[in-house]
C-alpha atoms as a PDB file:
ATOM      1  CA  UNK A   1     -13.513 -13.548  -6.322  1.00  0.00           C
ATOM      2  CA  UNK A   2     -10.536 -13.507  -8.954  1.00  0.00           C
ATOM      3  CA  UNK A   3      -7.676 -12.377  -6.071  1.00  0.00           C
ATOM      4  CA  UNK A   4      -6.665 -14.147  -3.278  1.00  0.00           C
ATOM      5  CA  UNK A   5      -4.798 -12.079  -0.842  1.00  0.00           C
ATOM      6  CA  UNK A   6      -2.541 -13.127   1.720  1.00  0.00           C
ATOM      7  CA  UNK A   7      -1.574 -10.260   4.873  1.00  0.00           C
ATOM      8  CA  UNK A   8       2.245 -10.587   5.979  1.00  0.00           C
ATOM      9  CA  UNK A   9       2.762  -8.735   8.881  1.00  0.00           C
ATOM     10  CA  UNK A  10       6.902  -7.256   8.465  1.00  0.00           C
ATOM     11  CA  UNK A  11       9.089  -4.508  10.044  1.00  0.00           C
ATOM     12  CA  UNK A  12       8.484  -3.575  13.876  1.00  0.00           C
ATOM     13  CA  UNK A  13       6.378  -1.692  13.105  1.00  0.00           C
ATOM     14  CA  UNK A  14       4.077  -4.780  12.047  1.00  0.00           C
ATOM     15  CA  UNK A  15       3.181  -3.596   8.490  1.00  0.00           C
ATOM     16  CA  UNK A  16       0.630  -5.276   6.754  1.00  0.00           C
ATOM     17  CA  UNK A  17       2.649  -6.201   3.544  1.00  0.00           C
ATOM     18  CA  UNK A  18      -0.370  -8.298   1.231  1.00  0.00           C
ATOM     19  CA  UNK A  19       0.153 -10.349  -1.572  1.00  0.00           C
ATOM     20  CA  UNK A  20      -2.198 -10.574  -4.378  1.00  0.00           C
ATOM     21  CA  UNK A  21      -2.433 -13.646  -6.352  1.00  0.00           C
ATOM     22  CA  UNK A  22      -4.473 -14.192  -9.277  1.00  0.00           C
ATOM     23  CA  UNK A  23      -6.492 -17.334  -9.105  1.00  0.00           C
ATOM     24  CA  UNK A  24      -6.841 -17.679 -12.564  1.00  0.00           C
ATOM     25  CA  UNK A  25      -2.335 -17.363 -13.159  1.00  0.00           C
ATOM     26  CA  UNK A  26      -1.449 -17.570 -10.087  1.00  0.00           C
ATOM     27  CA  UNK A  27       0.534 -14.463 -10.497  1.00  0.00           C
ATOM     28  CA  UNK A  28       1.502 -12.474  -7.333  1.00  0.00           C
ATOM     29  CA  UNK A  29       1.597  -8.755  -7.146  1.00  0.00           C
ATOM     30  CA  UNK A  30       3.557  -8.147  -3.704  1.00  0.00           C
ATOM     31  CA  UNK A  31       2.347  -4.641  -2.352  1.00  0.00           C
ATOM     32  CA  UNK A  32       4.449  -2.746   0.479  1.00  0.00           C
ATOM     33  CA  UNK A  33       7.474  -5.550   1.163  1.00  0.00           C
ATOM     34  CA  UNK A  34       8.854  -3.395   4.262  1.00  0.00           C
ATOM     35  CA  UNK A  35      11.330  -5.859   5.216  1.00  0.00           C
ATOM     36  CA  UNK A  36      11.236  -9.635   6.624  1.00  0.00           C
ATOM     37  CA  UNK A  37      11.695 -10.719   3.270  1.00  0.00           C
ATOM     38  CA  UNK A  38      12.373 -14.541   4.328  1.00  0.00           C
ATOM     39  CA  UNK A  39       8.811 -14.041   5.566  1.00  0.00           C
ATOM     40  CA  UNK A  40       7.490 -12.830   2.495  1.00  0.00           C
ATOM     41  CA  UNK A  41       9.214 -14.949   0.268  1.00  0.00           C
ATOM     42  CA  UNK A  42       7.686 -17.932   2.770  1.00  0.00           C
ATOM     43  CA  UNK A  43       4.346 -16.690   2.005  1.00  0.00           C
ATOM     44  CA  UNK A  44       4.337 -16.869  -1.687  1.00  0.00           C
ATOM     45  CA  UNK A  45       6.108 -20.140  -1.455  1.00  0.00           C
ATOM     46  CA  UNK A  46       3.401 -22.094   0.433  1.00  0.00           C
ATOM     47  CA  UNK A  47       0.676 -19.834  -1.666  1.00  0.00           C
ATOM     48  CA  UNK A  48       2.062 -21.573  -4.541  1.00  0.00           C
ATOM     49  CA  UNK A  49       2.329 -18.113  -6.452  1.00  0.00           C
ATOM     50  CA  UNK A  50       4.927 -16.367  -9.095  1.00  0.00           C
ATOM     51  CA  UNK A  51       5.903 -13.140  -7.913  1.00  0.00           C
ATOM     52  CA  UNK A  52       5.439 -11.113 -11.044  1.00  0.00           C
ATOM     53  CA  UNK A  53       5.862  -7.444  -9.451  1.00  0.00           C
ATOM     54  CA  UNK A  54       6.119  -4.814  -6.444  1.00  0.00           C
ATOM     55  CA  UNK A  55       3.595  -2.341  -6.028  1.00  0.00           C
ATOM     56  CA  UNK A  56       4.229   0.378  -3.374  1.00  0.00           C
ATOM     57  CA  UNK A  57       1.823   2.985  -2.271  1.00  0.00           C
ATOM     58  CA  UNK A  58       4.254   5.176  -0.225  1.00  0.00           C
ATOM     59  CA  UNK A  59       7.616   5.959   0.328  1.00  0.00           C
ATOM     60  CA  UNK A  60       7.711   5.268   4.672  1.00  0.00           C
ATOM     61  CA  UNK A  61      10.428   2.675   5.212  1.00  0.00           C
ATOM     62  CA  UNK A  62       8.220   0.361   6.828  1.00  0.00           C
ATOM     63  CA  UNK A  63       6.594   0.210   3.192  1.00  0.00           C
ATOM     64  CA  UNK A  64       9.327   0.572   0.606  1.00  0.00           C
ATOM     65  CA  UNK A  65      12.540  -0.258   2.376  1.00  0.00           C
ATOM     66  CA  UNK A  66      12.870  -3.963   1.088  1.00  0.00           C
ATOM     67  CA  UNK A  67      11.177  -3.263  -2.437  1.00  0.00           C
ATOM     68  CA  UNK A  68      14.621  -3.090  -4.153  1.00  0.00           C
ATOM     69  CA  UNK A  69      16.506  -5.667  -3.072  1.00  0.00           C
ATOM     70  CA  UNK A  70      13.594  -7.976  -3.489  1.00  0.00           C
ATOM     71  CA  UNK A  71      12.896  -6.907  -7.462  1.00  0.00           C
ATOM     72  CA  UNK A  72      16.491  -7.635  -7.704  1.00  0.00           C
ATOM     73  CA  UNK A  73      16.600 -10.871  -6.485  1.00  0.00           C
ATOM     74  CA  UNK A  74      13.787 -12.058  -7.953  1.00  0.00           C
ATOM     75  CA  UNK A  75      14.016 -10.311 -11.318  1.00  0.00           C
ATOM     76  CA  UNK A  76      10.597  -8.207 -11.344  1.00  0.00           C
ATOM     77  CA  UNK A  77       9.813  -4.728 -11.620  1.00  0.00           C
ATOM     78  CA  UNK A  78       8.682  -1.701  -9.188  1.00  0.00           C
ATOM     79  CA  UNK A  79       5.364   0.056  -9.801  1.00  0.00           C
ATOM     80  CA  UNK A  80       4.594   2.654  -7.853  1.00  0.00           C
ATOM     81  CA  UNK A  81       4.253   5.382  -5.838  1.00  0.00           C
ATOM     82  CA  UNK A  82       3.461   8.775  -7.152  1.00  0.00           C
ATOM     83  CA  UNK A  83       6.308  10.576  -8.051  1.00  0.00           C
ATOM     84  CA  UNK A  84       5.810  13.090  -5.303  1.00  0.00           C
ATOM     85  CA  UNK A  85       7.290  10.476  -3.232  1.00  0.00           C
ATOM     86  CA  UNK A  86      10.643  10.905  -4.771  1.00  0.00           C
ATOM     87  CA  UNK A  87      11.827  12.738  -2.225  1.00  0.00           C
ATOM     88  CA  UNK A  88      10.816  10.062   0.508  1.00  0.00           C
ATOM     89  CA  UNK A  89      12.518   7.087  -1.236  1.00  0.00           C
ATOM     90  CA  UNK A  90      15.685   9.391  -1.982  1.00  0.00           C
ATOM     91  CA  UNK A  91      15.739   9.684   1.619  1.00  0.00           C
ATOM     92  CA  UNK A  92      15.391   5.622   2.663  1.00  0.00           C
ATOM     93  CA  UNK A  93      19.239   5.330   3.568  1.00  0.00           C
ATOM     94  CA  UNK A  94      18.476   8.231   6.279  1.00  0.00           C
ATOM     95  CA  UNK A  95      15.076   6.519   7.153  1.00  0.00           C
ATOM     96  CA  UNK A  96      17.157   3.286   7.174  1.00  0.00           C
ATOM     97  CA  UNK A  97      19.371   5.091  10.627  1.00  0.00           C
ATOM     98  CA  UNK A  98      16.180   7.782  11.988  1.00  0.00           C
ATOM     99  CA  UNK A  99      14.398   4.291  12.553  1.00  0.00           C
ATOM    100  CA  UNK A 100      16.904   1.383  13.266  1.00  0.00           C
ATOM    101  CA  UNK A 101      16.113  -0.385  10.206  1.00  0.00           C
ATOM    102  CA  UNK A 102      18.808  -2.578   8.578  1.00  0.00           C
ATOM    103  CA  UNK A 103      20.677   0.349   5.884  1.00  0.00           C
ATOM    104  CA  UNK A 104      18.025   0.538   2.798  1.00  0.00           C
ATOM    105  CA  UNK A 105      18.926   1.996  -0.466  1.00  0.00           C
ATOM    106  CA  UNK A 106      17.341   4.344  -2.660  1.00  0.00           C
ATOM    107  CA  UNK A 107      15.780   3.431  -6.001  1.00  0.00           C
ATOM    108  CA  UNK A 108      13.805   4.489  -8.878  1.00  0.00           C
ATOM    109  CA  UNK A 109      10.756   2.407 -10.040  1.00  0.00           C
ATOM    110  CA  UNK A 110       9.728   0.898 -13.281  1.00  0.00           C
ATOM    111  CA  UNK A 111       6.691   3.264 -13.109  1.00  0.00           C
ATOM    112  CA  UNK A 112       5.839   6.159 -11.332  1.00  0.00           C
ATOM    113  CA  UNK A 113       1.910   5.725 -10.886  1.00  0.00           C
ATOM    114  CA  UNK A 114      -0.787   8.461 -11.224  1.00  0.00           C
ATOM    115  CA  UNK A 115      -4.621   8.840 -10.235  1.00  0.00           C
ATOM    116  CA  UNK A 116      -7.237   6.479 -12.350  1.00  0.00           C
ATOM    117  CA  UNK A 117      -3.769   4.709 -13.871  1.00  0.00           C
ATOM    118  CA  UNK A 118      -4.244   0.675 -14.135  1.00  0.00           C
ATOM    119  CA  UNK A 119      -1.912  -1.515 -13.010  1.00  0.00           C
ATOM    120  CA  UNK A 120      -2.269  -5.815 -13.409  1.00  0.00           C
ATOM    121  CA  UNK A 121      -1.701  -9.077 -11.375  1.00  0.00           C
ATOM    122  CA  UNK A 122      -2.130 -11.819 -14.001  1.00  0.00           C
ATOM    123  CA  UNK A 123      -5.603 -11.071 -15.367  1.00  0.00           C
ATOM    124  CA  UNK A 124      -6.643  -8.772 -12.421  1.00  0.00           C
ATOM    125  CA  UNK A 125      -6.645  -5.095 -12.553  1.00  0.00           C
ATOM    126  CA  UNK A 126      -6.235  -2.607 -10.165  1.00  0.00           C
ATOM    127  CA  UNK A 127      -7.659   1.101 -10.034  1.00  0.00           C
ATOM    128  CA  UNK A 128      -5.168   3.759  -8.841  1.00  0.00           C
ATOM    129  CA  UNK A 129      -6.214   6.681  -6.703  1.00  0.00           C
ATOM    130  CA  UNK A 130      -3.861   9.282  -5.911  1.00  0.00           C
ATOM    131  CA  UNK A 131      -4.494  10.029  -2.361  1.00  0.00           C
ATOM    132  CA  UNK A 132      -1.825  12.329  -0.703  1.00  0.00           C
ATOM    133  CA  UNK A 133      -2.362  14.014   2.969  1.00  0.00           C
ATOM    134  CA  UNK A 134      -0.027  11.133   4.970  1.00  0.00           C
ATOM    135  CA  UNK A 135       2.820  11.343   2.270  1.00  0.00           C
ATOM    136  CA  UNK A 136       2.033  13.826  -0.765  1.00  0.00           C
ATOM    137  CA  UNK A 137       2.473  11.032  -3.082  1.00  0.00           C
ATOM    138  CA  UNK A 138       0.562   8.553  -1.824  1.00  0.00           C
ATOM    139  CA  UNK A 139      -1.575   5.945  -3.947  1.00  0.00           C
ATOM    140  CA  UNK A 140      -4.279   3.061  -3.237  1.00  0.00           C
ATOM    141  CA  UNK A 141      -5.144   0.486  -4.996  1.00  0.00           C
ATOM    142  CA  UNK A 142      -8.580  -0.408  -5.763  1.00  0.00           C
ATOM    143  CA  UNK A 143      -9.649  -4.165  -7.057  1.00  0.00           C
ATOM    144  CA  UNK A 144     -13.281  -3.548  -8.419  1.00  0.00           C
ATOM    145  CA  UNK A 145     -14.800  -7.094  -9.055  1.00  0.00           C
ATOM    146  CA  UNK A 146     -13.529  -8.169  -5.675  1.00  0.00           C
ATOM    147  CA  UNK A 147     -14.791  -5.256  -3.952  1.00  0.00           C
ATOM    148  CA  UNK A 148     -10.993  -4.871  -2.326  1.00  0.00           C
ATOM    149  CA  UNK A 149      -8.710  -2.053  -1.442  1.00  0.00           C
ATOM    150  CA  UNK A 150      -5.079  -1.728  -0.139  1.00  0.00           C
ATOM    151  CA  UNK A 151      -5.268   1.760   1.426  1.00  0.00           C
ATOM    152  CA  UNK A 152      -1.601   1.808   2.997  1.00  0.00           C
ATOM    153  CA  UNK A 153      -1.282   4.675   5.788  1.00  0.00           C
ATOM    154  CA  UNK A 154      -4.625   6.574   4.582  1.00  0.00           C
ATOM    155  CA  UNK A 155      -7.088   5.379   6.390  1.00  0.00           C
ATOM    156  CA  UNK A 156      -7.174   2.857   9.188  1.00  0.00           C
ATOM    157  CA  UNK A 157     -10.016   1.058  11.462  1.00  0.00           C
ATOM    158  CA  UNK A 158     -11.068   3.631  13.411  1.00  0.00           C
ATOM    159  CA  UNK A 159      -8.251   6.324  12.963  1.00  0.00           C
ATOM    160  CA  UNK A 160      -6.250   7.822  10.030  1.00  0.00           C
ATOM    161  CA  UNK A 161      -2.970   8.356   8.724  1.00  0.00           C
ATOM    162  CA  UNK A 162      -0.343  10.859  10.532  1.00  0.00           C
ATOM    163  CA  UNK A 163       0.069  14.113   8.858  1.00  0.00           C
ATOM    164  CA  UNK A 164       2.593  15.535  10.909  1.00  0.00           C
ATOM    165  CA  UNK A 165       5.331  14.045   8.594  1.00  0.00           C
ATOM    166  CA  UNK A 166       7.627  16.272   6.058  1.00  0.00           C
ATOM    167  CA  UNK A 167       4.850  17.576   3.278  1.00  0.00           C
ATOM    168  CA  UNK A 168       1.948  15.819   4.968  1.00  0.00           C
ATOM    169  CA  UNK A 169      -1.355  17.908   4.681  1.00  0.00           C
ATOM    170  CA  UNK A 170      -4.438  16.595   7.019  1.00  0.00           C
ATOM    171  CA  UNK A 171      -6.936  18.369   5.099  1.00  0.00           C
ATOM    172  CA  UNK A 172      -5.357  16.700   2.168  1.00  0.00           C
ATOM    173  CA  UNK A 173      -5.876  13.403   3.445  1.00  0.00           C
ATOM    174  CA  UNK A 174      -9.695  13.744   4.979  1.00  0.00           C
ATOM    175  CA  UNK A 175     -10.657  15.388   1.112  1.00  0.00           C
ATOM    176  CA  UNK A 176      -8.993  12.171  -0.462  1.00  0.00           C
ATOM    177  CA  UNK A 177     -11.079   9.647   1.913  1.00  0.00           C
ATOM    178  CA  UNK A 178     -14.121  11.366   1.790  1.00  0.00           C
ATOM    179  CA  UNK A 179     -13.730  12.297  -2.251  1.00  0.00           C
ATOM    180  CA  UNK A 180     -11.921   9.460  -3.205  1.00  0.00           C
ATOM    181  CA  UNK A 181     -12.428   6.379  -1.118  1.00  0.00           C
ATOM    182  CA  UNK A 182     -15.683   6.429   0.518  1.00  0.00           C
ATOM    183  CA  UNK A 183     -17.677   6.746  -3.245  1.00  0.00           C
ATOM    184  CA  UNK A 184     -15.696   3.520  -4.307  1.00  0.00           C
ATOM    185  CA  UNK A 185     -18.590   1.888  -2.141  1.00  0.00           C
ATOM    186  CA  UNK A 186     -19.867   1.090   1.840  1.00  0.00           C
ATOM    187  CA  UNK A 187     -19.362  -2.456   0.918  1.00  0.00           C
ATOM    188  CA  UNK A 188     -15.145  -2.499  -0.295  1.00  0.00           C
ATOM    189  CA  UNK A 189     -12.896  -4.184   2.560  1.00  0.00           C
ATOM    190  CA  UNK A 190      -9.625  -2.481   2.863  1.00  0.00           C
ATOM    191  CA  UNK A 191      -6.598  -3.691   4.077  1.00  0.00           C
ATOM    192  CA  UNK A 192      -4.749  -0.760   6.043  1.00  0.00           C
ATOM    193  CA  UNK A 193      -1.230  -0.511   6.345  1.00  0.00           C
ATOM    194  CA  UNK A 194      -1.252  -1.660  10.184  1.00  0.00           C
ATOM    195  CA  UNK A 195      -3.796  -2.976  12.110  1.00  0.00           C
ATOM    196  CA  UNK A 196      -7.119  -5.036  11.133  1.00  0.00           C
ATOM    197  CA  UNK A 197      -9.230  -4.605   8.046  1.00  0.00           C
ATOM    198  CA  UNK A 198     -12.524  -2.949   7.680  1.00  0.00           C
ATOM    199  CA  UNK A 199     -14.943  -1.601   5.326  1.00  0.00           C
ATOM    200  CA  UNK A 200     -15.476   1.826   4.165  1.00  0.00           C
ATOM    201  CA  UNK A 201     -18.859   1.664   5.317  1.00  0.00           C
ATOM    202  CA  UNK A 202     -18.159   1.207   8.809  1.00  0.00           C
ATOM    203  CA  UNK A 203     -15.518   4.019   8.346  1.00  0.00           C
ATOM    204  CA  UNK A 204     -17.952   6.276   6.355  1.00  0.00           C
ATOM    205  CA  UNK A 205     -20.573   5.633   9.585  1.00  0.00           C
ATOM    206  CA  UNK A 206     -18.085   5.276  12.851  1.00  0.00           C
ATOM    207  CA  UNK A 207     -14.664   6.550  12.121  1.00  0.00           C
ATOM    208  CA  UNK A 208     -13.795   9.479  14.777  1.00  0.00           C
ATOM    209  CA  UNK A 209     -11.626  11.165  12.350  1.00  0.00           C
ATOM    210  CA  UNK A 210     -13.826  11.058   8.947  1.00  0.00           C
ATOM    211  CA  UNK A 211     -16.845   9.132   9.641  1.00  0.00           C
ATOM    212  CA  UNK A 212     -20.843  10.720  10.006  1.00  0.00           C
ATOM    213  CA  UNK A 213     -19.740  11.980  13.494  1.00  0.00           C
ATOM    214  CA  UNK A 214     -16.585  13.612  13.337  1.00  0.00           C
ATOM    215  CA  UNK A 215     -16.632  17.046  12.962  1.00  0.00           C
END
């Protein structure tokens, strides 16, 4: 294993924000800070680790909404999502009063990420998969040598993500799990955006939604 990963449950909405250290630099890649950023900040604190970026897979408050004011205040750069999430970050200050979040503001990344792009934490590097159908921008992000994904709102133990969002597509989202994810391997953990890891296998096998059974 050349990540550790640390889950950091923020936002009512209990969003599993991870942080991805590199053992060999001890670099941190912090993916989906929602909020609770005293929480997050905590984390990497007792890991010991130097935040060196954000990386965002969607544009959902409870994902994005405390992304710019923490790569301000700690001086490091936003990569991520797909640029067809534009239109859900231009909208966080609305999100920010639909939701009762505290007021979040729009931003524009340091990178707008596409399918197979690469992105780093210290020596690590991550796969990108475009995977819209919950958000039409939406992007994982696969660790190979660790056998490790962070899925965000794709694809969740035992369910999926909601397509009955603004330019959300179901049949989107059950082609980019069964074409995109579920070939990466039966034996990659993912971390979901809420809720307990699993594997893909077990998915790929028992999921009601996407798995052998389902319809």
């Amino acid at each position: 294993m050349t990540l550790k990963v640390l889950i950091v449950p923020v936002t009512p909405f209990e969003q599993n924000c991870s942080i991805l250290i590199c053992e060999k630099t001890n670099q941190a890649a912090i993916v989906d800070p929602g909020g609770d950023i005293p929480k997050i900040l905590d984390a990497l604190k007792q890991a010991g680790a130097t935040p060196e970026k954000i990386l965002l897979t969607h544009g959902h408050i409870d994902h994005c909404a405390a992304a710019a004011s923490l790569a301000n205040d700690l001086g490091i750069q936003i990569e991520g999502p797909h640029e067809d999430e534009r239109f859900w970050i231009d909208q966080l200050p609305e999100q920010s009063k639909r939701f009762g979040f505290p007021m979040a503001q729009a931003f524009e990344p340091n990178r707008w990420l596409k399918d197979d792009d690469i992105v780093t934490v210290g020596h690590v590097e991550l796969l990108v998969k475009h995977c819209p159908g919950h958000t039409p921008g939406h992007v994982i992000f696969y660790a190979k040598d660790d056998r490790l994904a962070i899925v965000g709102d794709v694809l969740f133990a035992g369910s999926i993500g909601r397509t009955d969002f603004p330019r959300g597509n179901h049949a989107d989202l059950v082609r980019a799990i069964k074409e995109k994810l579920f070939p990466l391997g039966d034996d990659i953990t993912f971390i979901p955006g809420h809720g307990p890891v699993s594997t893909f296998g077990e998915e790929r096998k028992n999921n009601p939604y996407v798995g052998e059974m389902a319809n």
